[in-house]
Protein backbone atom coordinates (compact mmCIF):
# COMPACT_ATOMS: atom_id res chain seq x y z
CA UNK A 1 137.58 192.39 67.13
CA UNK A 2 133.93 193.08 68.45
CA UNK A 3 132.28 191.08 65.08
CA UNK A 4 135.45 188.44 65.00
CA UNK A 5 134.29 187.47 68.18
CA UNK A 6 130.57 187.62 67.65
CA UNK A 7 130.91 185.51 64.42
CA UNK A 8 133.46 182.80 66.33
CA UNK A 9 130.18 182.25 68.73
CA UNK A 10 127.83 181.93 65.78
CA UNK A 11 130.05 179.29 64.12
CA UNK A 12 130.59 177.14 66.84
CA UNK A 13 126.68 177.53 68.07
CA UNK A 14 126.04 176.33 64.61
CA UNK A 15 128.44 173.62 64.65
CA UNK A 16 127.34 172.55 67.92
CA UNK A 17 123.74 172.66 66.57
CA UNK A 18 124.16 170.23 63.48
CA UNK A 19 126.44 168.12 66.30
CA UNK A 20 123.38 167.57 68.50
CA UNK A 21 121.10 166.79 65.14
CA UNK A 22 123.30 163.16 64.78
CA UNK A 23 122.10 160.30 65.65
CA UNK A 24 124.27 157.00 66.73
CA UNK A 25 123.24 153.72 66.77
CA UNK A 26 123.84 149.89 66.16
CA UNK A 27 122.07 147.44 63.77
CA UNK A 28 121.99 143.43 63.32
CA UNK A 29 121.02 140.85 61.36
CA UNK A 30 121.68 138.37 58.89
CA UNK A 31 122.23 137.89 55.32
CA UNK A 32 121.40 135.92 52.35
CA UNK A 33 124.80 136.11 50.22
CA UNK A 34 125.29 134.17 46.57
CA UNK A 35 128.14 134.52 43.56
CA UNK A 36 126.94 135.12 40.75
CA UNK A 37 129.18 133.68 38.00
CA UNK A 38 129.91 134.46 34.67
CA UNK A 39 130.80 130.76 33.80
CA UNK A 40 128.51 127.01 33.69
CA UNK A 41 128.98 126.55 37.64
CA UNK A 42 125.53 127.30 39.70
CA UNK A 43 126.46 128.69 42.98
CA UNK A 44 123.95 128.26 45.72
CA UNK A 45 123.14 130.17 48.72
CA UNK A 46 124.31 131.21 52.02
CA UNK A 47 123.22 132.53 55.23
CA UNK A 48 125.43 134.59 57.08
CA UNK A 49 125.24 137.39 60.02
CA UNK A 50 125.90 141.31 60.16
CA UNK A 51 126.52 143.91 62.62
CA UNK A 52 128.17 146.90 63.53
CA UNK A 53 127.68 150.75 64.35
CA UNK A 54 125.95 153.52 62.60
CA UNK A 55 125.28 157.34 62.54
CA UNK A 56 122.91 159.21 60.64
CA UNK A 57 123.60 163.00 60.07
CA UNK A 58 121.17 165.39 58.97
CA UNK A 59 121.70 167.44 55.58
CA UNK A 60 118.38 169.21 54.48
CA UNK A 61 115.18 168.70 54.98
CA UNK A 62 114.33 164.66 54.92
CA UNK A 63 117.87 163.89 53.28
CA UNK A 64 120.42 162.46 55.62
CA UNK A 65 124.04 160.90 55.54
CA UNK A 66 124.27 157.49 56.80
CA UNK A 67 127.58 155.97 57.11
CA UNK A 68 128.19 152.56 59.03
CA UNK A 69 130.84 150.45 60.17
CA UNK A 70 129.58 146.93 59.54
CA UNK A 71 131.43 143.41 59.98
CA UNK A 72 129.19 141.15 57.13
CA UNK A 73 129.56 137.56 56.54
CA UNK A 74 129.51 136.49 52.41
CA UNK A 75 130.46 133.39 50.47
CA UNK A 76 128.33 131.05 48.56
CA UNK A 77 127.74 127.46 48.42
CA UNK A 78 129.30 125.76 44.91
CA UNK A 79 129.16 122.11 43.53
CA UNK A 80 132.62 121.12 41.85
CA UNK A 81 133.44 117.38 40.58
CA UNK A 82 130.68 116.42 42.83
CA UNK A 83 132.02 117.89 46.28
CA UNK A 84 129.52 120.46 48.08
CA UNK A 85 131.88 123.22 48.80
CA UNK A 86 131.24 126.40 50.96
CA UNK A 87 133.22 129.87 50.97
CA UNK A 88 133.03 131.85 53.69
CA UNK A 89 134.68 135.86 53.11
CA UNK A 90 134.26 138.04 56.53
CA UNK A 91 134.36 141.62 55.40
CA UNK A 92 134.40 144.70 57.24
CA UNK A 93 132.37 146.93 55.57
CA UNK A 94 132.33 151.22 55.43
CA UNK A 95 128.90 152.04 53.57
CA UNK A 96 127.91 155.52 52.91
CA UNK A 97 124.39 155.94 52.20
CA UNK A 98 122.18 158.63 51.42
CA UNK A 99 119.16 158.03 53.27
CA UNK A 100 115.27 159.75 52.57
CA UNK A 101 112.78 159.95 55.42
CA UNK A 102 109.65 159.22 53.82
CA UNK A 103 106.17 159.70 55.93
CA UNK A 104 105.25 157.09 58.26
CA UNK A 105 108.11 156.54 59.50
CA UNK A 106 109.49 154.85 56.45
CA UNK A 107 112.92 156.01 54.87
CA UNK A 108 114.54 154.77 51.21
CA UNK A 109 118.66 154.63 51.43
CA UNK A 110 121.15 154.07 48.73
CA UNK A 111 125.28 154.42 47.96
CA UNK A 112 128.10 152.72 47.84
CA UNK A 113 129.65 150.25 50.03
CA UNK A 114 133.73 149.51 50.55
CA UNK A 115 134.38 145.97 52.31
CA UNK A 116 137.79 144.48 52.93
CA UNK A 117 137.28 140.53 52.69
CA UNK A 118 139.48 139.16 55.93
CA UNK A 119 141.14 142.36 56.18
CA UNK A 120 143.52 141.56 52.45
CA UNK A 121 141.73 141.99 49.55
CA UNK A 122 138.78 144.66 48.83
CA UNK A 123 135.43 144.66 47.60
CA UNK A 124 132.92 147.63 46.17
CA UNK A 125 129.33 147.28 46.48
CA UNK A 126 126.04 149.23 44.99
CA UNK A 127 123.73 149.23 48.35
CA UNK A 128 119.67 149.88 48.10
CA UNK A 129 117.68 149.51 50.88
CA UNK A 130 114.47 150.38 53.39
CA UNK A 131 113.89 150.76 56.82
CA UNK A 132 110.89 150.82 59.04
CA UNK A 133 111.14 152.99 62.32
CA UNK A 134 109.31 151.50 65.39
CA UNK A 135 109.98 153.80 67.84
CA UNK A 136 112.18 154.24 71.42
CA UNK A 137 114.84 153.96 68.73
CA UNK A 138 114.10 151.02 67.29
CA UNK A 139 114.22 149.70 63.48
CA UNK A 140 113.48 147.09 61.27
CA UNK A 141 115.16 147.01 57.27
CA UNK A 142 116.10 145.23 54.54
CA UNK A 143 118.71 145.61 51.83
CA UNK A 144 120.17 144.30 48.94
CA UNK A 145 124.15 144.61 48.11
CA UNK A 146 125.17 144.43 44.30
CA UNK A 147 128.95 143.32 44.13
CA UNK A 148 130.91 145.60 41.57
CA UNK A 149 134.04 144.10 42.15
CA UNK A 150 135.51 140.73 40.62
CA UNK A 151 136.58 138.49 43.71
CA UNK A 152 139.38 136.76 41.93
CA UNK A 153 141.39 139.05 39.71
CA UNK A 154 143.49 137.32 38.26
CA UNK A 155 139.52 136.25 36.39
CA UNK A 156 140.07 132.26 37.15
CA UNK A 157 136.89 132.56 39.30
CA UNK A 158 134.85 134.96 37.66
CA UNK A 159 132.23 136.07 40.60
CA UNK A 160 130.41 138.88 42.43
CA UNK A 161 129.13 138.74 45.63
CA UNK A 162 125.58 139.61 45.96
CA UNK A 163 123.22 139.86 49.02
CA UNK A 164 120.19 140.01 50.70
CA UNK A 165 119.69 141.31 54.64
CA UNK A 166 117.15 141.71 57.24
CA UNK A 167 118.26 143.61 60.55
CA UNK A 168 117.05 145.24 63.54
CA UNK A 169 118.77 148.37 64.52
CA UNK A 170 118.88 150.78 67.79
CA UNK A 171 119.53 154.35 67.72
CA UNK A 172 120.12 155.83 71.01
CA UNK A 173 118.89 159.50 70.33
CA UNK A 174 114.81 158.59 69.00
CA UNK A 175 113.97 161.17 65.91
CA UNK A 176 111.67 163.92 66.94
């Protein structure tokens, strides 16, 4: 009973531990979304904004698990029979990204990204990305998001989304 009781208290010390290594946090900013079509139309840009929450738990060493909660803006600006045209999708986003602390306060992140486009249809994204810690918490990064997923599948419009974002995030608990 004696050892049950002594290992119970080294579990949940341990537990407790890793709890207090996580970091929380927000991050905004805005994007730089585009199709890209596999037909003859030439969509053109658009800007849109992003935001949400984020936590970063520690695995080993440098390595980290980042998942967010993210509401994006997409869409892309098109040209058909002569009428400009812009499509707007609002996602909310769950990325899960593996992130690398490099020295200087630089770290590398990359994985895969699940959106749901106004809450109906879903999207799956390749995420790659950097970020610049400024400290008290604060960051500055950049990433790109490589649509997987065909937004029309029934393949009349035969497009991916794509972007590009800057943001500045906040975590509340500053690394060490």
């Amino acid at each position: 009973m004696k050892r049950i009781s002594i290992l119970m208290i080294a579990m949940l010390s341990l537990g407790l531990y890793s709890f207090s290594q996580v970091r929380v946090g927000i991050r905004a900013g805005a994007n730089i979304a585009k199709w890209k079509m596999d037909s003859e139309y030439s969509p053109k840009s658009k800007t849109g904004l992003e935001g949400g929450l984020r936590a970063e738990f520690p695995i080993a060493g440098k390595l980290s698990l980042m998942p967010e909660l993210i509401y994006s803006n997409y869409g892309s600006k098109l040209e058909l029979d002569g009428e400009d045209l812009t499509y707007r999708m609002n996602y909310i986003s769950l990325p899960i990204l593996v992130k690398y602390s490099l020295p200087k306060r630089i770290s590398i992140f990359a994985g895969p990204q699940i959106g749901f486009a106004d809450l109906k249809k879903s999207d799956l994204f390749a995420v790659i990305g950097a970020e610049i810690e400024l400290g008290l918490g604060l960051s500055i990064g950049a990433r790109y998001n490589h649509g997987l997923t065909k937004l029309d599948k029934d393949d009349i419009i035969l497009a991916r989304n794509h972007s590009f974002g800057i943001s500045v995030g906040y975590m509340l608990a500053p690394r060490r």
